[in-house]
C-alpha atoms as a PDB file:
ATOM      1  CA  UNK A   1      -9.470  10.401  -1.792  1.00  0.00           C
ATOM      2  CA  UNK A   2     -11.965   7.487  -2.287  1.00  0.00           C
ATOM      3  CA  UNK A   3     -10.787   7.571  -6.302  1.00  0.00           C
ATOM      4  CA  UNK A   4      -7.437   7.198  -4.948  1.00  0.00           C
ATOM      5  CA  UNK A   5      -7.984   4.724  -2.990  1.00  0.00           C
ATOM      6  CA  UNK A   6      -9.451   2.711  -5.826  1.00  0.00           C
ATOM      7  CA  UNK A   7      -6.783   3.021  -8.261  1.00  0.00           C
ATOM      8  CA  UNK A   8      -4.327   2.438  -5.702  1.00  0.00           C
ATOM      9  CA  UNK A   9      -5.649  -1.031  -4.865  1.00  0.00           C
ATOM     10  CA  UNK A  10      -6.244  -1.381  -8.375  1.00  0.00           C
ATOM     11  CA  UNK A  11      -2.962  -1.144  -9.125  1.00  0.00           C
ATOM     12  CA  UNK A  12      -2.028  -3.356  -6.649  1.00  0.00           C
ATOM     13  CA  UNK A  13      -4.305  -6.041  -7.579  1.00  0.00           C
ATOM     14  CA  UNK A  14      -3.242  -5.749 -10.956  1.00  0.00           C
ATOM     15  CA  UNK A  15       0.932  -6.312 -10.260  1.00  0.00           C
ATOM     16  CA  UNK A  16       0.247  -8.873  -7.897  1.00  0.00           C
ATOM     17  CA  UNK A  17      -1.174 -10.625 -10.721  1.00  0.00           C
ATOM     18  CA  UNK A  18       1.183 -10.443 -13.137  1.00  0.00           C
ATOM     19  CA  UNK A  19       3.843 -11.251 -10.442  1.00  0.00           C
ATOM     20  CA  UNK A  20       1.885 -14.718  -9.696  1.00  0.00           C
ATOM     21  CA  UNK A  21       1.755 -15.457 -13.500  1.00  0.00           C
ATOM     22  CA  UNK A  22       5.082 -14.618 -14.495  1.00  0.00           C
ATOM     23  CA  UNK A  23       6.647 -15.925 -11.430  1.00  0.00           C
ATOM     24  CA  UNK A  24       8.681 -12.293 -10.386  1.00  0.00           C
ATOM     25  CA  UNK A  25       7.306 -11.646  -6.964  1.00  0.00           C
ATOM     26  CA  UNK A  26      10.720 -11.226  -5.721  1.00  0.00           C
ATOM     27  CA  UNK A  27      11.542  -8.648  -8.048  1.00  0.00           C
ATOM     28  CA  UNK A  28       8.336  -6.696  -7.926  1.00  0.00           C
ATOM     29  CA  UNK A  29       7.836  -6.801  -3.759  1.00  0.00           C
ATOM     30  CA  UNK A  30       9.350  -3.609  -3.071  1.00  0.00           C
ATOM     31  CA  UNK A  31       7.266  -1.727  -5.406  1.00  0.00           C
ATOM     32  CA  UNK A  32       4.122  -3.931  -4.227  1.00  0.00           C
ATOM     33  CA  UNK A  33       5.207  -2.464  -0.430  1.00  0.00           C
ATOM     34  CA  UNK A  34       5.564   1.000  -1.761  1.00  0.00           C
ATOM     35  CA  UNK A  35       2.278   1.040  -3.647  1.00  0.00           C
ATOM     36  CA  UNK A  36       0.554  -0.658  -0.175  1.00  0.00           C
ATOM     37  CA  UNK A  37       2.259   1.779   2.082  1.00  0.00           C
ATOM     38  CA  UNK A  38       0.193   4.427  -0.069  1.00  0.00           C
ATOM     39  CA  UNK A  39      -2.960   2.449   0.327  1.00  0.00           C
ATOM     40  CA  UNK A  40      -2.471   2.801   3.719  1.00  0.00           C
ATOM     41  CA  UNK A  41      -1.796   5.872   4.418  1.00  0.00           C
ATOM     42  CA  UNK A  42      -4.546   7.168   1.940  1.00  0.00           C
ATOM     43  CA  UNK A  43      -6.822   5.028   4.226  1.00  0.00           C
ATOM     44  CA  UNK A  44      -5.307   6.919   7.612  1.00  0.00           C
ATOM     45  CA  UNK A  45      -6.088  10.139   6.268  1.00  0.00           C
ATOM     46  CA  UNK A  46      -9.737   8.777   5.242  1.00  0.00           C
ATOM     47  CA  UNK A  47     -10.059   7.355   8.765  1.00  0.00           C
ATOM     48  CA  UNK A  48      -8.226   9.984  10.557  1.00  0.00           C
ATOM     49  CA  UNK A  49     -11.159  12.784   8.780  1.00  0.00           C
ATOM     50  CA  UNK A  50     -13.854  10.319  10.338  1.00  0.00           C
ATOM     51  CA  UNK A  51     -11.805  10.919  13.809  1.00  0.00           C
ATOM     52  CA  UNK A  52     -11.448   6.898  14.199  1.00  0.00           C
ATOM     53  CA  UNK A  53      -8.914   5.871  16.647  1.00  0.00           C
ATOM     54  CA  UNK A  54      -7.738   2.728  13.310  1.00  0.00           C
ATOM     55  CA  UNK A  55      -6.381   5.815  11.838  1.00  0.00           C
ATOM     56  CA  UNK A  56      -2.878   5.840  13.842  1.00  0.00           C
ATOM     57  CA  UNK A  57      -2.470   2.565  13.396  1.00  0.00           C
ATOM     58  CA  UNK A  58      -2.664   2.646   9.390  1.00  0.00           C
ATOM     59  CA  UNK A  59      -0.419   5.568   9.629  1.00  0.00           C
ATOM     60  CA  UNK A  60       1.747   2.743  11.126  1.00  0.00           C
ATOM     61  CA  UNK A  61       1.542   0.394   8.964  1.00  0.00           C
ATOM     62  CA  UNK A  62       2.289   2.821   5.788  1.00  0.00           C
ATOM     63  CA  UNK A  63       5.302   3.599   7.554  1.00  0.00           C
ATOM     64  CA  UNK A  64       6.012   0.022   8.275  1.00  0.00           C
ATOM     65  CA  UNK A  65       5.623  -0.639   4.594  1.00  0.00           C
ATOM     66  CA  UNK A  66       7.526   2.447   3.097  1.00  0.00           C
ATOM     67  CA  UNK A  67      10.642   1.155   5.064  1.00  0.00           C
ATOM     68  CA  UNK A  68      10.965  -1.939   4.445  1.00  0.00           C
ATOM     69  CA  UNK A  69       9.711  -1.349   0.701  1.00  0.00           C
ATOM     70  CA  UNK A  70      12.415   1.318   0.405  1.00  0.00           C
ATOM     71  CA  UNK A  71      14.893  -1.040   1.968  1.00  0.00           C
ATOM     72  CA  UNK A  72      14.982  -3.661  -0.181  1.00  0.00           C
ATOM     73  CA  UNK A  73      15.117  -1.495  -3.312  1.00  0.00           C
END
């Protein structure tokens, strides 16, 4: 999960990035959402092993961020 996680925000880092450079953060946002919803929720189920009461509330904010990622597509 933790090599996930890494990747994930590596990712993430990485197309944020390249959307600043280029200038195309409009058209990359909903995949940016998408690929921070799974952040998220890949932190929930980190947080949610270590019985912390933050876990619900990442689960809430992937699903937050899958909608409206999803919606704008």
């Amino acid at each position: 999960m933790k090599i996930i996680r890494i990747i994930l925000a590596t990712v993430l880092v990485a197309f944020c990035s390249y959307g600043l450079v280029t200038g195309t953060t409009g058209i990359m946002l909903p995949y940016l959402l998408l690929l921070m919803g799974g952040m998220f929720l890949i932190m929930g189920v980190i947080e949610f092993q270590k019985r912390k009461p933050v876990a619900f509330t990442s689960f809430l904010v992937a699903g937050f961020s899958f909608f409206v990622g999803i919606y704008t597509i």
